[in-house]
C-alpha atoms as a PDB file:
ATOM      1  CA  UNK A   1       6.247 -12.420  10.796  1.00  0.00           C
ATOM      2  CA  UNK A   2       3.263 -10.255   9.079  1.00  0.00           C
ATOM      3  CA  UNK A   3       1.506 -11.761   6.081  1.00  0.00           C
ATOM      4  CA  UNK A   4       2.633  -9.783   3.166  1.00  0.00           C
ATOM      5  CA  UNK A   5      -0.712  -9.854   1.958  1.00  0.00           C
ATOM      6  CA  UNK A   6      -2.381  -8.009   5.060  1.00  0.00           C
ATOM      7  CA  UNK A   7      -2.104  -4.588   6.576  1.00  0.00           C
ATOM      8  CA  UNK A   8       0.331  -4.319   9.060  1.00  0.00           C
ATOM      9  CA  UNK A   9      -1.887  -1.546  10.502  1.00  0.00           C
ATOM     10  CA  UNK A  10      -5.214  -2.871  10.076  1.00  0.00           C
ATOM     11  CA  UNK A  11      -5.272  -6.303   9.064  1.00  0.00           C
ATOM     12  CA  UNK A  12      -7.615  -5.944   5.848  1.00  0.00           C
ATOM     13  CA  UNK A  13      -6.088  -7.484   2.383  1.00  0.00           C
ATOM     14  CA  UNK A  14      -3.412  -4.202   0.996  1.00  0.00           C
ATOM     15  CA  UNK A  15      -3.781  -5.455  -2.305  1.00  0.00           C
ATOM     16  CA  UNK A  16       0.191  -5.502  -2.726  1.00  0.00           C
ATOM     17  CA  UNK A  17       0.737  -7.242  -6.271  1.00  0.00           C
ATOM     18  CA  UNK A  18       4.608  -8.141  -5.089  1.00  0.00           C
ATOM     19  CA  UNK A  19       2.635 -10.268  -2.179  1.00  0.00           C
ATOM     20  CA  UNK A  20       0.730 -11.986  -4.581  1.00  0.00           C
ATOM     21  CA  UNK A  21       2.425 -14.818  -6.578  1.00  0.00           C
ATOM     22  CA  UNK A  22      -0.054 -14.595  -9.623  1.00  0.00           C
ATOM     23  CA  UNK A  23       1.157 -10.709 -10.094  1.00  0.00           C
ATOM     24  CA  UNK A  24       4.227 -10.711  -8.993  1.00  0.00           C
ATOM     25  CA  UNK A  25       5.687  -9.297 -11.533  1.00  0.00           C
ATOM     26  CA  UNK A  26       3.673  -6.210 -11.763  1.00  0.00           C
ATOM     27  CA  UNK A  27       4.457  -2.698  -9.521  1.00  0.00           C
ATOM     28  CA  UNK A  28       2.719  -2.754  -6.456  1.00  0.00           C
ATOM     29  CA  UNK A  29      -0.071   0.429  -6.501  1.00  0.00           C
ATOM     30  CA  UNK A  30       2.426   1.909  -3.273  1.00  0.00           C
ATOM     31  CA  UNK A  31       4.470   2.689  -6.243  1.00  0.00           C
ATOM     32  CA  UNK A  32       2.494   5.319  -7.557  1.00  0.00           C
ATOM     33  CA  UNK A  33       1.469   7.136  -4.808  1.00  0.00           C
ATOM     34  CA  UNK A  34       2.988   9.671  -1.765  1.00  0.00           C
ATOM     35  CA  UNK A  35       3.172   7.751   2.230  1.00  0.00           C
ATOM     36  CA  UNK A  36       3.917  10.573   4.533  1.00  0.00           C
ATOM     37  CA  UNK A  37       6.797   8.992   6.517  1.00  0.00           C
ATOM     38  CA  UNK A  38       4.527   9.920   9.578  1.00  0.00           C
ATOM     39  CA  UNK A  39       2.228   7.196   8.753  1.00  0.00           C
ATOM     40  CA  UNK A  40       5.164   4.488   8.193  1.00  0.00           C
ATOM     41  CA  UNK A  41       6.509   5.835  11.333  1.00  0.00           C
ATOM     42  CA  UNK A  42       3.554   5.305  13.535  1.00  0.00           C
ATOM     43  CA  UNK A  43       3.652   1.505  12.790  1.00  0.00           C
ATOM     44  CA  UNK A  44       5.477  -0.530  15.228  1.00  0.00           C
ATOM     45  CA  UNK A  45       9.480  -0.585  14.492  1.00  0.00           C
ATOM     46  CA  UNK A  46       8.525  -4.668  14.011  1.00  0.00           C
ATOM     47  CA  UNK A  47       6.247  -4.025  11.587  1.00  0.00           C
ATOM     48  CA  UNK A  48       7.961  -1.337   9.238  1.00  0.00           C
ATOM     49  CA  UNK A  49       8.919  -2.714   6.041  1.00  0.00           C
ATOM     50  CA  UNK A  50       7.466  -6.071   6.291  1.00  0.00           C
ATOM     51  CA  UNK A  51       4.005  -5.356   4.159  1.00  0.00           C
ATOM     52  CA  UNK A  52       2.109  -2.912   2.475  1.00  0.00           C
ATOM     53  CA  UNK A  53      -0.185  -0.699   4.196  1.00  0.00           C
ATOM     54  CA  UNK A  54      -3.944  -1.249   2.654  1.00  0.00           C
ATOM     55  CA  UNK A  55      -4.647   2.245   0.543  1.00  0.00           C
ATOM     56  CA  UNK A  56      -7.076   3.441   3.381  1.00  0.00           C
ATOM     57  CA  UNK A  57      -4.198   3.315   6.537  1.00  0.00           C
ATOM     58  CA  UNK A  58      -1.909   4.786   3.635  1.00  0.00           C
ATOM     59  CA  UNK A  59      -4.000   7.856   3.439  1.00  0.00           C
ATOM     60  CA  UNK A  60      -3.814   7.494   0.013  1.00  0.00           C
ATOM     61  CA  UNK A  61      -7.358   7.178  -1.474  1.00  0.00           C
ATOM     62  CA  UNK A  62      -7.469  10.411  -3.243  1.00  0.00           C
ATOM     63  CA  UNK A  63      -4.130   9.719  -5.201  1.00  0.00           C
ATOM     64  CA  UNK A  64      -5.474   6.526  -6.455  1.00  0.00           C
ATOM     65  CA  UNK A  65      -8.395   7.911  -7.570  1.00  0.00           C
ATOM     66  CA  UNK A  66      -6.814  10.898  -9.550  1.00  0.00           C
ATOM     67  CA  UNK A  67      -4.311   8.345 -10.901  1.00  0.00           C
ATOM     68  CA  UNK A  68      -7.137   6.077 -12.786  1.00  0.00           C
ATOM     69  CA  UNK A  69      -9.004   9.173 -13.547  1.00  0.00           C
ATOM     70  CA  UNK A  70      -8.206   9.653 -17.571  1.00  0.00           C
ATOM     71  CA  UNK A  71      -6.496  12.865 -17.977  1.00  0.00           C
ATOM     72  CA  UNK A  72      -8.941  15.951 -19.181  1.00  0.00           C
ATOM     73  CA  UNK A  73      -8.680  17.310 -22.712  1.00  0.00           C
END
């Protein structure tokens, strides 16, 4: 079984909050962003579904940095 708190791609920390007891109850930062199902697809068929990806395997940099960018004007 894959630590929730790991990436199943890479093995770095994914910073899921739902993984973590002591946030729990927050959204994890996957909800905020886009995954191309081509990415989720490439993992292992044992490995979908089992953790977050990190942000970086996600391809997803850029959307969290335009997300906790404050909005101009």
């Amino acid at each position: 079984m894959p630590d929730p708190q790991s990436c199943p791609a890479c093995g770095a920390s994914n910073g899921c909050s739902l993984a973590d007891p002591r946030s729990a109850t927050q959204n994890c930062w996957c909800f905020s962003v886009s995954i191309d199902p081509a990415v989720l697809a490439a993992l292992p068929a044992e490995l979908r579904n089992k953790a977050c990806l990190c942000p970086r395997c996600a391809a997803v940099d850029d959307q969290l940095k335009a997300a906790q960018q404050p909005p101009i004007g």
